[in-house]
C-alpha atoms as a PDB file:
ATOM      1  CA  UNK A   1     -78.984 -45.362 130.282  1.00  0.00           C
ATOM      2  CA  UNK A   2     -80.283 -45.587 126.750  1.00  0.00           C
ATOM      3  CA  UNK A   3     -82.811 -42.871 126.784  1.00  0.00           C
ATOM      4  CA  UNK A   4     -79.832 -40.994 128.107  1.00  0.00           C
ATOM      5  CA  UNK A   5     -77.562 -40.981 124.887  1.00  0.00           C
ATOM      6  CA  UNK A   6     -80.798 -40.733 123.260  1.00  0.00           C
ATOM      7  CA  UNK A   7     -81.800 -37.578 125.142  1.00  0.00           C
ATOM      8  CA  UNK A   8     -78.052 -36.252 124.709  1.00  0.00           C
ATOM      9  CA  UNK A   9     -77.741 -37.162 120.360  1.00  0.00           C
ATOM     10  CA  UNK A  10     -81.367 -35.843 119.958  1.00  0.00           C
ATOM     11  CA  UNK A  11     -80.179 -32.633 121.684  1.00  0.00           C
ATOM     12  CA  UNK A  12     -77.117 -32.421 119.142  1.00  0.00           C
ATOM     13  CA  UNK A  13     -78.565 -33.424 116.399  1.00  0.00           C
ATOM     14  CA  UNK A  14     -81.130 -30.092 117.357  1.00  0.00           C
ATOM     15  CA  UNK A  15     -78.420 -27.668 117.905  1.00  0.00           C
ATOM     16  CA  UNK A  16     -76.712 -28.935 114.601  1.00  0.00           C
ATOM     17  CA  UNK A  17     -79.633 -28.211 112.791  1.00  0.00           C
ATOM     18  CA  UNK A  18     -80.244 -24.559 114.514  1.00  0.00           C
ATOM     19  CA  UNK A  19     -83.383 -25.907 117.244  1.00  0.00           C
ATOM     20  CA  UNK A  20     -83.005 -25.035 120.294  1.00  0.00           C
ATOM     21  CA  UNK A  21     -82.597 -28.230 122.905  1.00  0.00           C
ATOM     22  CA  UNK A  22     -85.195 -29.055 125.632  1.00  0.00           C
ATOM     23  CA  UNK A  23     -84.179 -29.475 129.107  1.00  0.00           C
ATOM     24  CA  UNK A  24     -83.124 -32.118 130.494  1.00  0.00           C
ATOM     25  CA  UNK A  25     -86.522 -32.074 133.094  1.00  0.00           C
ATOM     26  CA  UNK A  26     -88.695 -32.088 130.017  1.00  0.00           C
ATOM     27  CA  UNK A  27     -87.276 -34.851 127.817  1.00  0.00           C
ATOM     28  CA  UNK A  28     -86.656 -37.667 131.068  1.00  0.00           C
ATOM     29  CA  UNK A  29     -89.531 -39.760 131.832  1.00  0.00           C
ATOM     30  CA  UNK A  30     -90.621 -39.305 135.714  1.00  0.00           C
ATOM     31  CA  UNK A  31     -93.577 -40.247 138.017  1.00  0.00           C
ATOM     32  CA  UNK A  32     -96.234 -37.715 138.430  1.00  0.00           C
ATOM     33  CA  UNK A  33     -99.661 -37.865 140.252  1.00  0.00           C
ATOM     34  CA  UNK A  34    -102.087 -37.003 138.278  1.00  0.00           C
ATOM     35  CA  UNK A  35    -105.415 -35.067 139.862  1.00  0.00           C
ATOM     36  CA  UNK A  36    -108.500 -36.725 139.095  1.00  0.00           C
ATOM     37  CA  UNK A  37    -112.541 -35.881 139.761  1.00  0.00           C
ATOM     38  CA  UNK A  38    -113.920 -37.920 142.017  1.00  0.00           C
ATOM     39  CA  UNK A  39    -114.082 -41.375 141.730  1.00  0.00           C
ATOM     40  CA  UNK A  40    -112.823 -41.366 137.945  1.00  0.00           C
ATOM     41  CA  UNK A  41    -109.340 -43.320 138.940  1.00  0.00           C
ATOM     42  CA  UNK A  42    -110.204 -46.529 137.354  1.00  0.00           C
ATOM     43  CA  UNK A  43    -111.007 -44.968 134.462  1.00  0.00           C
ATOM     44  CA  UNK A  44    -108.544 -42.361 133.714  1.00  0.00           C
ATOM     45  CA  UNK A  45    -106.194 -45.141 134.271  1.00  0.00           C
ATOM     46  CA  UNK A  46    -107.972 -47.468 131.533  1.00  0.00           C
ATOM     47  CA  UNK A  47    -108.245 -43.829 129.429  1.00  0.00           C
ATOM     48  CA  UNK A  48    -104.339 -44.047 129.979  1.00  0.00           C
ATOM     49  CA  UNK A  49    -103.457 -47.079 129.119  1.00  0.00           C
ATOM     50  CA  UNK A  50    -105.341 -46.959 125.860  1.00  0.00           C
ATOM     51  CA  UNK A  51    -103.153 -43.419 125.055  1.00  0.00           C
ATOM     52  CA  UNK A  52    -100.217 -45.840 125.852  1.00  0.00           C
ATOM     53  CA  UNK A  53     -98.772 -44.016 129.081  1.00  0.00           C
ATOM     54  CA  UNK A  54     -97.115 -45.483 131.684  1.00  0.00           C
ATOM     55  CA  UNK A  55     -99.177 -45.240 134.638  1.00  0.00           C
ATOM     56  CA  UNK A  56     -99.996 -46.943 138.387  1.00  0.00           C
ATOM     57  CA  UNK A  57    -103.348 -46.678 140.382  1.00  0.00           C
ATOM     58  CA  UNK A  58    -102.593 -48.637 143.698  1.00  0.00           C
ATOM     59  CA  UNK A  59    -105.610 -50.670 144.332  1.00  0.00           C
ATOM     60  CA  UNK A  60    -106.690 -52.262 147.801  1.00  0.00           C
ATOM     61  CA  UNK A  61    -109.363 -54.186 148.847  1.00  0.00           C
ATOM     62  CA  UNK A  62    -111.974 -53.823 151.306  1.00  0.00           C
ATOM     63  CA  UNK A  63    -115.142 -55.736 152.542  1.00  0.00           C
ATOM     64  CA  UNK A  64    -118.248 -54.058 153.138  1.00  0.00           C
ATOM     65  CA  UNK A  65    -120.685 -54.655 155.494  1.00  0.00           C
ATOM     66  CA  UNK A  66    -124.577 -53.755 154.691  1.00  0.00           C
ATOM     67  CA  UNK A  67    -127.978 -55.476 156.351  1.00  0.00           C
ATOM     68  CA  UNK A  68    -128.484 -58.168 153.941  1.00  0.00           C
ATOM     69  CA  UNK A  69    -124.890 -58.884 152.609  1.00  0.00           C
ATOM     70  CA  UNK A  70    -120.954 -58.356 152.318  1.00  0.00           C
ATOM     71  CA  UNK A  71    -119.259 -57.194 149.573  1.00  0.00           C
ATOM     72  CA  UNK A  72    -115.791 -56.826 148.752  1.00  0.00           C
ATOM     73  CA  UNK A  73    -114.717 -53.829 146.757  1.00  0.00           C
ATOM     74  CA  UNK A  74    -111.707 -52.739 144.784  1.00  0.00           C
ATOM     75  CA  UNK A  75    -110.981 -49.125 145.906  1.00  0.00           C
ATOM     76  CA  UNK A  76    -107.897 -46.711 144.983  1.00  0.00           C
ATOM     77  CA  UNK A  77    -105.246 -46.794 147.804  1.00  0.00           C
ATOM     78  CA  UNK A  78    -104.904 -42.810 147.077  1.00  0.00           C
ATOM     79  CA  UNK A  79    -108.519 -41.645 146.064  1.00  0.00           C
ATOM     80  CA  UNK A  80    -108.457 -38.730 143.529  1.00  0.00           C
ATOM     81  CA  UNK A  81    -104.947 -39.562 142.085  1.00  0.00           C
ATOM     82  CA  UNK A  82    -103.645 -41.906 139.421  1.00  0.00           C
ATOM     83  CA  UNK A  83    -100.024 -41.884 138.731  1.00  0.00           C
ATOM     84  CA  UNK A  84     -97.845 -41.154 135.799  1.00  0.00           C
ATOM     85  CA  UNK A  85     -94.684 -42.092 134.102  1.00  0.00           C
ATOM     86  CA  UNK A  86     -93.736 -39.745 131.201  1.00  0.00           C
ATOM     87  CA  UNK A  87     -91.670 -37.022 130.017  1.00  0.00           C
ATOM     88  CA  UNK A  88     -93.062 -33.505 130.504  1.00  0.00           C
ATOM     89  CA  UNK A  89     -93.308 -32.459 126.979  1.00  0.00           C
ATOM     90  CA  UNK A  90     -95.961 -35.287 126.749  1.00  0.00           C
ATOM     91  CA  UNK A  91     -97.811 -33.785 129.530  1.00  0.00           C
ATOM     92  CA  UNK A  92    -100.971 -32.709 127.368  1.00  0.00           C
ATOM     93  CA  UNK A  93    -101.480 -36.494 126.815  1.00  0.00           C
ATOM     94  CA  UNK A  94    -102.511 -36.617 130.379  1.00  0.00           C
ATOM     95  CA  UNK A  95    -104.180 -33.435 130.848  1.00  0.00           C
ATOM     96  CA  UNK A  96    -106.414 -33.829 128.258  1.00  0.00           C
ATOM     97  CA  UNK A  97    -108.310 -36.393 129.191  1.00  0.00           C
ATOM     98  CA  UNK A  98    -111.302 -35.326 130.367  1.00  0.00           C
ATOM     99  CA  UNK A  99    -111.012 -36.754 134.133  1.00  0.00           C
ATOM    100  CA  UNK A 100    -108.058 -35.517 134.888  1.00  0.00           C
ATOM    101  CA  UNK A 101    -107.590 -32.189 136.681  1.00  0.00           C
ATOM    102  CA  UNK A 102    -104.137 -31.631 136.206  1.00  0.00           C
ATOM    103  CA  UNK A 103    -100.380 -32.553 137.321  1.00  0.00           C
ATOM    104  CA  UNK A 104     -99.587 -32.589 141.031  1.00  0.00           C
ATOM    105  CA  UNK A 105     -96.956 -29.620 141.321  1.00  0.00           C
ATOM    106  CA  UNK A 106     -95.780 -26.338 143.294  1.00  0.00           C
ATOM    107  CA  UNK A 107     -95.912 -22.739 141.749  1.00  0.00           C
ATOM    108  CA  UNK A 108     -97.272 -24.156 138.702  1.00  0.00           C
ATOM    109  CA  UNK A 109     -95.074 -26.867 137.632  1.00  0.00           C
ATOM    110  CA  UNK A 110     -95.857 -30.480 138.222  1.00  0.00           C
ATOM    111  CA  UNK A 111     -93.285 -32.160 140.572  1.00  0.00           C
ATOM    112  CA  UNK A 112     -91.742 -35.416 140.169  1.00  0.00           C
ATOM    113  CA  UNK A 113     -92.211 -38.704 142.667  1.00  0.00           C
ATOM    114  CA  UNK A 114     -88.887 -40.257 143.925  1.00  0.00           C
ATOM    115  CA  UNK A 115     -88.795 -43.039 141.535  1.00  0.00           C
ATOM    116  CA  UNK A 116     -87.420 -45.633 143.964  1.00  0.00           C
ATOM    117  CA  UNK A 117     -90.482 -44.848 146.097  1.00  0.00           C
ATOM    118  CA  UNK A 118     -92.822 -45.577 143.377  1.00  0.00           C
ATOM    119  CA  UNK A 119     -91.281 -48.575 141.902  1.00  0.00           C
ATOM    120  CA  UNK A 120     -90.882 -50.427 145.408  1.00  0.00           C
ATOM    121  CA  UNK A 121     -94.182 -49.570 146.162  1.00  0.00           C
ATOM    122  CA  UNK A 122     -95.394 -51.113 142.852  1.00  0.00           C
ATOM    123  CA  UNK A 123     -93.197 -54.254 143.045  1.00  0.00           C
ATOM    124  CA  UNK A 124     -94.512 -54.406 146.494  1.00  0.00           C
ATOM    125  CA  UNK A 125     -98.338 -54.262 145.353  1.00  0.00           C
ATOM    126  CA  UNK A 126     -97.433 -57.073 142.645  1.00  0.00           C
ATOM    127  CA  UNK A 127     -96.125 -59.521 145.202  1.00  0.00           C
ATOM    128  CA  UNK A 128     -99.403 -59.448 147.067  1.00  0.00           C
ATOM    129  CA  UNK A 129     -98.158 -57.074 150.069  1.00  0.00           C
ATOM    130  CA  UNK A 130    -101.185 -56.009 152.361  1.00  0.00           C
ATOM    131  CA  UNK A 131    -101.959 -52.223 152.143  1.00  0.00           C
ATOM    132  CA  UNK A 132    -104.643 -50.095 153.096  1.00  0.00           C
ATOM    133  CA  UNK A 133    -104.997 -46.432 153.152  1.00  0.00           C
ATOM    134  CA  UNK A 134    -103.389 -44.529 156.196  1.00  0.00           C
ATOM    135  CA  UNK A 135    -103.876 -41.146 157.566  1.00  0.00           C
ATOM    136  CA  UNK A 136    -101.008 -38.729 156.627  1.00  0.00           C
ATOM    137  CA  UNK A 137     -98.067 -38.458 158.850  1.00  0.00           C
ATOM    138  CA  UNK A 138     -95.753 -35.210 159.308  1.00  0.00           C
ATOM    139  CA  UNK A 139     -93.661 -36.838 162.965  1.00  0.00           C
ATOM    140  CA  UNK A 140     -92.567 -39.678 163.929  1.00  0.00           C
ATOM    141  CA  UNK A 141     -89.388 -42.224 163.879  1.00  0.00           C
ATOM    142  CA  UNK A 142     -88.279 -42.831 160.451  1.00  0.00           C
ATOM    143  CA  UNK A 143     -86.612 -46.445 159.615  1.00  0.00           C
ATOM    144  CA  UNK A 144     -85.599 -48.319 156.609  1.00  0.00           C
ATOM    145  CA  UNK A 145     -86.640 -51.602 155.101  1.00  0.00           C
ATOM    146  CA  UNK A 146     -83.430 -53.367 154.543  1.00  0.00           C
ATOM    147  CA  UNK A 147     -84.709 -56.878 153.279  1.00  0.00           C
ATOM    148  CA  UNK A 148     -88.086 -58.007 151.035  1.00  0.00           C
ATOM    149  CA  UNK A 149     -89.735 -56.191 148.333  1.00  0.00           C
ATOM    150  CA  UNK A 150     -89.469 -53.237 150.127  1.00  0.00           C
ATOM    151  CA  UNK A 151     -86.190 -53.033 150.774  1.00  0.00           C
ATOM    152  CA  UNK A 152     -84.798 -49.227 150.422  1.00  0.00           C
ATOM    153  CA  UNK A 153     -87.764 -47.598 151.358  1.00  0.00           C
ATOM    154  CA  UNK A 154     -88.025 -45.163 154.121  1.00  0.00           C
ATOM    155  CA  UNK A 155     -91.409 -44.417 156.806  1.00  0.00           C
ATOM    156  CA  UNK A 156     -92.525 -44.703 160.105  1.00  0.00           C
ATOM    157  CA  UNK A 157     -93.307 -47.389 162.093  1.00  0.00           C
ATOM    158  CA  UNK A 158     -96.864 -47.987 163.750  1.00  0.00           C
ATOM    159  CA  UNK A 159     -98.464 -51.062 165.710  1.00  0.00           C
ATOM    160  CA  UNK A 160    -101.773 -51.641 164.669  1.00  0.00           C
ATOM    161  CA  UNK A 161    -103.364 -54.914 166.239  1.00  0.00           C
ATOM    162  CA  UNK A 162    -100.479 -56.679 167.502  1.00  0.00           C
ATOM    163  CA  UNK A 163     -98.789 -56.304 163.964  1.00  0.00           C
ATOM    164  CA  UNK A 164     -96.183 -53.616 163.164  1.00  0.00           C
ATOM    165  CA  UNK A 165     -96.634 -51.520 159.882  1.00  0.00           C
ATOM    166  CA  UNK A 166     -94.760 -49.187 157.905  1.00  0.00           C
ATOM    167  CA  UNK A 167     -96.212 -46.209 157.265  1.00  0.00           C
ATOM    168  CA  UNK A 168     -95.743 -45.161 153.189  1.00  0.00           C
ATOM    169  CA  UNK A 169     -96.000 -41.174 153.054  1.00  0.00           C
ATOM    170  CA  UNK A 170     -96.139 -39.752 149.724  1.00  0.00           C
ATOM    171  CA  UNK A 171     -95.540 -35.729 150.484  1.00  0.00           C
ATOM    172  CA  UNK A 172     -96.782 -34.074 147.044  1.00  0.00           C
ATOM    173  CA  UNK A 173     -99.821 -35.401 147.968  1.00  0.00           C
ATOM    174  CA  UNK A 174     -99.589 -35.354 151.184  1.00  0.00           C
ATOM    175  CA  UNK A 175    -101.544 -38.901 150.967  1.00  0.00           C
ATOM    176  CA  UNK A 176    -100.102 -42.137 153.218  1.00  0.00           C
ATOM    177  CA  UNK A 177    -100.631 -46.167 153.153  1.00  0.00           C
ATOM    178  CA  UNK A 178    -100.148 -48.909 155.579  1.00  0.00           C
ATOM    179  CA  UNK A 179     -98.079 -51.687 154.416  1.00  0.00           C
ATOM    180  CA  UNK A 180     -97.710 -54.704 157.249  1.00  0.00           C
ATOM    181  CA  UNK A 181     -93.560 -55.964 157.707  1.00  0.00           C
ATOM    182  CA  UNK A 182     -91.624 -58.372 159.548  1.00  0.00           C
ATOM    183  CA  UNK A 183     -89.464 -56.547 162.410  1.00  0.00           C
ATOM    184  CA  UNK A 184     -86.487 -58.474 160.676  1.00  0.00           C
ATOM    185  CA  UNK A 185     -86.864 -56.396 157.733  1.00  0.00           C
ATOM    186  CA  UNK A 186     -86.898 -53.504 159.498  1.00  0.00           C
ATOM    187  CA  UNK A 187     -84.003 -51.041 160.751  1.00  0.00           C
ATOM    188  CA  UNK A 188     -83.394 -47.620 162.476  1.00  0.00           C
ATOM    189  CA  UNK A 189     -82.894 -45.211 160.307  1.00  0.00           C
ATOM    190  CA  UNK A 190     -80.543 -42.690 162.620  1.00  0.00           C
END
């Protein structure tokens, strides 16, 4: 709500003084996904961090098996994509580093995440949930998490060995994860 009467005094105080005002889509912060080469999440996100923006790379991990040993590896939940929090005009503070690709968007313009979707699945990651990537779905029943750190978020419900998991679809990049819940946190959304 702050940034808000900042947004709206900063735009006065520019048509007082003869500037024209920014839109409102330019000045609020939002999530983005950011387009990354391959295998350069980890460190567009440390590349990020150090240009002091806001960002998330969803990490899960995963055991592999080879002939002589097992190791367990930290691997991006969404390969090629790191995400974002800024404003838009700030955009070229993203862009510019040199692993990025660009902003996630349609005719040209990079399009904002839900930012309930990205914050429960963050708080979700931080409380130790159990993800792991998912292919993409388009069909199936939707519900609605209605208890745990979840709770809001909408997908579709699988059962994978014996357990029941949600599926998280994230549509601009048409990327998904599977997060395991309780059936008592879980309710039809319909």
């Amino acid at each position: 709500m702050a940034s808000s009467t900042a947004t709206m005094a900063a735009n006065e105080l520019a048509t007082h003084c003869g500037a024209v005002a920014l839109p409102k889509s330019l000045v609020e912060p939002h999530w983005y996904a950011a387009y990354t080469c391959p295998n350069h999440e980890k460190r567009v996100a440390v590349e990020l961090g150090a240009r002091d923006v806001e960002n998330f790379l969803p990490i899960y991990s995963s055991v592999r098996r080879w002939k002589d040993r097992r190791v367990r590896l930290e691997l991006p939940l969404f390969p090629g994509y790191v995400f974002v929090r800024l404003a838009l005009r700030d955009r070229l503070r993203v862009v510019q580093i040199p692993s990025v690709v660009r902003l996630v968007g349609f005719n040209g313009h990079p399009a904002p995440l839900p930012d309930d979707e990205m914050e429960a699945l963050r708080n979700g990651l931080a409380r130790g949930l159990r993800v792991e990537p998912h292919p993409y779905l388009t069909v199936g029943r939707r519900v609605r998490i209605v208890s745990g750190p979840l709770k809001g978020i909408e997908g579709m419900l699988v059962r994978k060995k014996g357990a029941l998991r949600l599926i998280l679809s994230i549509n601009a990049i048409m990327c998904a994860a599977a997060v395991e819940v309780d059936v008592a946190d879980v309710a039809n959304n319909g």
